[in-house]
Protein backbone atom coordinates (compact mmCIF):
# COMPACT_ATOMS: atom_id res chain seq x y z
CA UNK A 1 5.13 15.77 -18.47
CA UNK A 2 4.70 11.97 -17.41
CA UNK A 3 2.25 9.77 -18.37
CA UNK A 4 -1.31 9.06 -17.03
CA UNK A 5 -2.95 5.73 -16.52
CA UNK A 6 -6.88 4.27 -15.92
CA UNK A 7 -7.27 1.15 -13.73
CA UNK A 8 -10.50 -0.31 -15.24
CA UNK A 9 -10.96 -3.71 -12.31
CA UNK A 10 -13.08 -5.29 -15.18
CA UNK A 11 -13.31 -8.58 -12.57
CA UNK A 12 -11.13 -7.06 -9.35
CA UNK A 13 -7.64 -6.04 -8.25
CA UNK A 14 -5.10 -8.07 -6.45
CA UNK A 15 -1.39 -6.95 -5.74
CA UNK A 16 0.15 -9.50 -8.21
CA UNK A 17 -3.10 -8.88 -10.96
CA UNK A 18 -1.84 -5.12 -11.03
CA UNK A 19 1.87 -6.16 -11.47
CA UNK A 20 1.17 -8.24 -14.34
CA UNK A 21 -0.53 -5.66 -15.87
CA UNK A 22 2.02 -3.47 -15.63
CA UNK A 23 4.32 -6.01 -17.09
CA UNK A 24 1.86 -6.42 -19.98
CA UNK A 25 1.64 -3.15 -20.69
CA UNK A 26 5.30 -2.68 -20.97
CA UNK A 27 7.39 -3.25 -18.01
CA UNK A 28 10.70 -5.10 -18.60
CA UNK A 29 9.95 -7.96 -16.03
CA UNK A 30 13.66 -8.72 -15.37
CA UNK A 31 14.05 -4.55 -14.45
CA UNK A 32 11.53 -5.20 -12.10
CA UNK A 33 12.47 -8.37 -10.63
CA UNK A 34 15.97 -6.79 -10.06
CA UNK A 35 14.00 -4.07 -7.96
CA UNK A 36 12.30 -6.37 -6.13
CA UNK A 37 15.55 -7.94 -4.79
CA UNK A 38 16.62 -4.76 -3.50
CA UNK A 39 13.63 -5.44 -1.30
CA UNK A 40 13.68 -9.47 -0.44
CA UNK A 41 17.27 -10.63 -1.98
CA UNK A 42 16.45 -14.37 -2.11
CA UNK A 43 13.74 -16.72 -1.20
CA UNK A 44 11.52 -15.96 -3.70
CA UNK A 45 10.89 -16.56 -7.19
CA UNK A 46 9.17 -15.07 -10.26
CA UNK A 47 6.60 -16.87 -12.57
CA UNK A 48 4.78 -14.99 -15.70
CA UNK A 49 2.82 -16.67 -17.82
CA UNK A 50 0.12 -15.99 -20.45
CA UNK A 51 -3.53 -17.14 -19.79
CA UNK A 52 -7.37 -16.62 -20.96
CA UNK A 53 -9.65 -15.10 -19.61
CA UNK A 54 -13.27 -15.41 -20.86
CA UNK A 55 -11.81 -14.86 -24.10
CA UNK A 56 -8.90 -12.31 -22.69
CA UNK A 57 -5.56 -12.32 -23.41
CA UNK A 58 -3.62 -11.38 -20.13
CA UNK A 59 -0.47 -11.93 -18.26
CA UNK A 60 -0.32 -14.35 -14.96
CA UNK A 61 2.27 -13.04 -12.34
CA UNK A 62 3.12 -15.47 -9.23
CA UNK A 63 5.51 -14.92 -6.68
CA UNK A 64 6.67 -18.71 -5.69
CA UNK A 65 7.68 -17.99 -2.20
CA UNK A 66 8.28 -21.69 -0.60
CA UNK A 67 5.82 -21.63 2.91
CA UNK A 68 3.74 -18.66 1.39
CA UNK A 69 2.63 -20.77 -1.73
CA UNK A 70 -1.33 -20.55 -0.98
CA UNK A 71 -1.79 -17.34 -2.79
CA UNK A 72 -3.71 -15.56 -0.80
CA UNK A 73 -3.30 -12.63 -2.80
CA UNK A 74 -4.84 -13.76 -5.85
CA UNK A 75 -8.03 -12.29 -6.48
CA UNK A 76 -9.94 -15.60 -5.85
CA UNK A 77 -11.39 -15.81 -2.55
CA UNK A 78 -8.48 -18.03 -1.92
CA UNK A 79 -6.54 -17.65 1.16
CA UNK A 80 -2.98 -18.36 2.40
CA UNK A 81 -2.43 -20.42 5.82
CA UNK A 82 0.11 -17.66 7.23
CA UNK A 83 2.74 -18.76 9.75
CA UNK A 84 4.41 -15.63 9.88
CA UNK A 85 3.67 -12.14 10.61
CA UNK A 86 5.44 -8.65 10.89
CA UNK A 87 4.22 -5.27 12.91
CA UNK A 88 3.97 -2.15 10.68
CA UNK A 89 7.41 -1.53 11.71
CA UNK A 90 9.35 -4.41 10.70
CA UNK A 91 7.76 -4.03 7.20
CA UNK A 92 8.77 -0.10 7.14
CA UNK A 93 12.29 -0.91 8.08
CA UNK A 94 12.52 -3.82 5.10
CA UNK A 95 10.88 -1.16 2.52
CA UNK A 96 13.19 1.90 4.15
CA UNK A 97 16.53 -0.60 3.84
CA UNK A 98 16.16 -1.23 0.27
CA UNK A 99 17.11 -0.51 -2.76
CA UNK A 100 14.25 1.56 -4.09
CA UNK A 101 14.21 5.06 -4.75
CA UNK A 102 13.40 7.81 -2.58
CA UNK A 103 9.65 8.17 -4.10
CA UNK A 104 8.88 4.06 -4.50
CA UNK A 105 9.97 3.87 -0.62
CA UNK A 106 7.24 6.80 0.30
CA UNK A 107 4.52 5.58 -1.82
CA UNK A 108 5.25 1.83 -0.66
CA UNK A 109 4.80 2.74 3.04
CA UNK A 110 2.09 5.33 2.46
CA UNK A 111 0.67 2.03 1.24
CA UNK A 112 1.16 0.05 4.43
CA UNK A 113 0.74 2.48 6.88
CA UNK A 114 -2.95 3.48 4.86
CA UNK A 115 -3.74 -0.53 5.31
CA UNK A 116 -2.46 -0.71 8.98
CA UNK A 117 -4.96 2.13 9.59
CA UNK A 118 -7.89 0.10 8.08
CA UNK A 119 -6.43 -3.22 9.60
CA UNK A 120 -6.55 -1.59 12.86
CA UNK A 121 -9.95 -0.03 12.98
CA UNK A 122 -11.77 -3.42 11.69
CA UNK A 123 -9.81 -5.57 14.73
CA UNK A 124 -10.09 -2.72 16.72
CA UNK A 125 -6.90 -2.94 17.96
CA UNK A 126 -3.62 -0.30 18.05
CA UNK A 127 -1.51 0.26 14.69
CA UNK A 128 1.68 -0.18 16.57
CA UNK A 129 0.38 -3.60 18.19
CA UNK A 130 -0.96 -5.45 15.32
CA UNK A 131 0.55 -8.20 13.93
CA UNK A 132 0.12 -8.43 10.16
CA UNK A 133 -0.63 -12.33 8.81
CA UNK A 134 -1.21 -12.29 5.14
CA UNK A 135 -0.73 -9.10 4.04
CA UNK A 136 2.73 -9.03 6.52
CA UNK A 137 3.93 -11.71 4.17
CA UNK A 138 6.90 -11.67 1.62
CA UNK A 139 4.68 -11.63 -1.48
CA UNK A 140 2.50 -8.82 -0.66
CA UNK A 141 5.20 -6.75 0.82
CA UNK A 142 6.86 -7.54 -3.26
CA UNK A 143 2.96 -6.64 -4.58
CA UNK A 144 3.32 -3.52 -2.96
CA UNK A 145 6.53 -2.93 -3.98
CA UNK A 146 5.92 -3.88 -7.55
CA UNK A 147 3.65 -1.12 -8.41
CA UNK A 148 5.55 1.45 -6.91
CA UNK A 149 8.17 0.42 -8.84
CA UNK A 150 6.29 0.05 -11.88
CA UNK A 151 4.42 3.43 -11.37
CA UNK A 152 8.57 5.11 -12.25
CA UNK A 153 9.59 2.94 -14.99
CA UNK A 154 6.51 3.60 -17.20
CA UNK A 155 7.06 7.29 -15.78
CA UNK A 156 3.04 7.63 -14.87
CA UNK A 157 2.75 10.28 -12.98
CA UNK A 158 -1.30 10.46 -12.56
CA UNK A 159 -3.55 6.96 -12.19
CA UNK A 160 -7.26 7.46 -11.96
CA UNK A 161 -9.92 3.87 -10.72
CA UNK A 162 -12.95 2.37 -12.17
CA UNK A 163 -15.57 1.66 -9.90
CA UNK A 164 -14.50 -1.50 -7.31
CA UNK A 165 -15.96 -4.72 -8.67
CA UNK A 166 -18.12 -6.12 -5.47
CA UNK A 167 -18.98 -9.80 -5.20
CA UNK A 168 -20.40 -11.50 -2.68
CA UNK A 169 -20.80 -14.14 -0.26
CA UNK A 170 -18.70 -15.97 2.70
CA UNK A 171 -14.96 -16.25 1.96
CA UNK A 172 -13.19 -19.30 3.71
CA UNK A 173 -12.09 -17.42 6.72
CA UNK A 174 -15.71 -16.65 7.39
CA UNK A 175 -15.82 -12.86 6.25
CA UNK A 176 -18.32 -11.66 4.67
CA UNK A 177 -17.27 -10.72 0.46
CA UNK A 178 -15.61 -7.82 0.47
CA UNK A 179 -14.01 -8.66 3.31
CA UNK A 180 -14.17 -5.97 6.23
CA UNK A 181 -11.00 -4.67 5.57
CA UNK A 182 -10.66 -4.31 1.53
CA UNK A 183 -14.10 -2.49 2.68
CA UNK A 184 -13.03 -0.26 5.21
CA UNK A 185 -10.19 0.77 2.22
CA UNK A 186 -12.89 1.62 -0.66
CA UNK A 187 -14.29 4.28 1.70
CA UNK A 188 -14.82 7.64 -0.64
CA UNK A 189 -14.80 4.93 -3.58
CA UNK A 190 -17.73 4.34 -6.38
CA UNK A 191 -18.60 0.43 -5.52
CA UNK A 192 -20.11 -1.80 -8.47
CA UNK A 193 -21.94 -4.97 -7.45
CA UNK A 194 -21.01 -8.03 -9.75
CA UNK A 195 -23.24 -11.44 -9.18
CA UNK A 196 -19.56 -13.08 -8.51
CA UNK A 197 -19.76 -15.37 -5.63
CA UNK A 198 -16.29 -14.21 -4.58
CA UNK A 199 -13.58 -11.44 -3.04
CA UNK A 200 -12.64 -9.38 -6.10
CA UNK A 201 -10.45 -7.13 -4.50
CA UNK A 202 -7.76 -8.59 -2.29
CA UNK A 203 -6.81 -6.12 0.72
CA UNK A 204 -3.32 -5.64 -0.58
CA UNK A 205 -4.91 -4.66 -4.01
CA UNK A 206 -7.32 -1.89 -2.30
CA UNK A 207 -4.43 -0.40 -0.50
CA UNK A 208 -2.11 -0.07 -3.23
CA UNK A 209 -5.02 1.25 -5.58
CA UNK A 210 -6.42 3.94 -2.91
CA UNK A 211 -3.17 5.08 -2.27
CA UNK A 212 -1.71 6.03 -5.33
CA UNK A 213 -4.65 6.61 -7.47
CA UNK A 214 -7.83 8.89 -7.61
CA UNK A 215 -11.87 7.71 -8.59
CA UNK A 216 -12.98 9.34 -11.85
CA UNK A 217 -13.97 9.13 -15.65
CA UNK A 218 -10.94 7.66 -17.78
CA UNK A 219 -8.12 10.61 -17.89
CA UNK A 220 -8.35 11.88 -21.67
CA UNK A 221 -4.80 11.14 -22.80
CA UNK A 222 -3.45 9.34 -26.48
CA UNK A 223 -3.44 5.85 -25.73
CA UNK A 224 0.08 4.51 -26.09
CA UNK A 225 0.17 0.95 -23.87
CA UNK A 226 -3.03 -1.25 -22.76
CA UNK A 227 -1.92 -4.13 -20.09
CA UNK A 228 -3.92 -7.00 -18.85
CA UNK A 229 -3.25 -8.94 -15.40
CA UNK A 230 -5.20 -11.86 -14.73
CA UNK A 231 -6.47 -13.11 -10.93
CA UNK A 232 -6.12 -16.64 -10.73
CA UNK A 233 -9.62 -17.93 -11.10
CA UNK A 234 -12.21 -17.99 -13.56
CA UNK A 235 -15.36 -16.25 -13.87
CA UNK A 236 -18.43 -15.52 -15.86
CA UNK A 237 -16.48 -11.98 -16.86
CA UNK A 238 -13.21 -11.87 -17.43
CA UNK A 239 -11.24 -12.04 -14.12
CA UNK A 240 -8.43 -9.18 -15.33
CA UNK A 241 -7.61 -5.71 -14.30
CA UNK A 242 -6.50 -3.72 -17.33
CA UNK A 243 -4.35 -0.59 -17.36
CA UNK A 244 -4.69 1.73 -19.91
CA UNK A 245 -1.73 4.12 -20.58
CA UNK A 246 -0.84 7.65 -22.92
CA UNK A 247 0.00 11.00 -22.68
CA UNK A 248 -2.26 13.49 -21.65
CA UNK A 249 -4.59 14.76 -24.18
CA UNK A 250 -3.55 18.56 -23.93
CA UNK A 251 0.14 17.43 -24.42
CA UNK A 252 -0.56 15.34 -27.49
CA UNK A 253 -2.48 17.83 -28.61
CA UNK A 254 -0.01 20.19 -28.62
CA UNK A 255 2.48 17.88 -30.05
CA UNK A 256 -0.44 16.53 -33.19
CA UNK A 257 -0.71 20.12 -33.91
CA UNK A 258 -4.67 20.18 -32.81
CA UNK A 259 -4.06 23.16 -30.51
């Protein structure tokens, strides 16, 4: 049986927080770069670095993407000055041409087509008519990918979520923190409220979280690998998501002779 994993957003979720994490936590980082490729060949580049965190040891993933360098994907309240966009469509086709297996191409457009759904409903508009700014980008298309890929190579086959981390007030676009849309995606999710004057939780990183993952109490499980991701600010807590990764407790169990 595969592995299981808890998300614990200790200061929020963005696409490239959770792919450092993963990388902390065990993920050979040129393995998943030479994933990645099979997804944007060239254009890009990959930047990992360790930071602190109130007091935190964790891992700082950037995608350096030349025009896209504003990061609006960091979990920051930050956001990128997009001059391109793609329709659901165009970003299907790049995840469907690649070189990803048959499961990382499902769950990476389960992802965008469960964020074109909430994109949609906030601009009221039509799935197969929107144009896609930010979050149409190269580096969040990559943040998708990223977990997905991650997801196979530590072989976790079950991820359950904390509680989103909720700041508050007006980002730099004007929205309201959380924005409308990383709202619209925590629907069915157990909300925490964190005196953060900030976006936590990026839209890319509520997409990817409430698609592959499930709310609920830490899964019991022997803990094998922790990982820490950092967002690119500071805060009062420590701005990291941490994964937390074993086999399930009935399988170690078994195998530690306790059944």
């Amino acid at each position: 049986m595969g592995k299981v994993a808890y998300v614990d957003m200790i200061g929020g979720a963005a696409g490239d927080m959770l792919m450092a994490a993963w990388v902390d936590a065990g993920v050979d980082v040129r393995e998943l770069e030479r994933a990645l490729r099979s997804v944007v060949a060239d254009g890009w580049e990959l930047a990992v670095e360790r930071v602190e965190r109130a007091g935190i040891s964790a891992l700082h993933l950037d995608l350096v993407i030349p025009g896209e360098d504003d990061h609006a994907h960091s979990s920051d309240g930050t956001h990128k000055h997009a001059h391109h966009g793609h329709r659901l469509r165009d970003i299907l086709a790049i995840v469907e041409h690649s070189g990803l297996s048959a499961r990382q191409i499902e769950r990476a457009s389960a992802i965008y087509r469960r964020l074109a759904d909430a994109e949609a409903r906030v601009r009221g508009t039509n799935v197969d008519e929107m144009l896609f700014h930010d979050v149409g980008q190269i580096d969040a298309i990559l943040d998708v990918a990223g977990t997905c890929i991650a997801l196979d190579l530590l072989d976790i086959e079950e991820v359950r979520l904390s509680a989103f981390p909720i700041g508050h007030g007006i980002s730099r676009n004007g929205h309201p923190n959380p924005g409308p849309v990383p709202l619209d995606l925590m629907r069915g999710f157990p909300l925490r409220s964190l005196d953060i004057e900030a976006q936590l939780v990026t839209e890319t990183g509520a997409a990817i979280l409430t698609s592959v993952a499930s709310a609920g109490p830490a899964i019991d499980m022997t803990l094998e690998r922790v990982g820490y991701g950092a967002g690119r600010k500071s805060f009062a807590i420590p701005n990291v998501v941490r994964v937390m990764i074993g086999a399930p407790f009935d399988d170690a169990g078994d195998r530690l002779g306790l059944k």
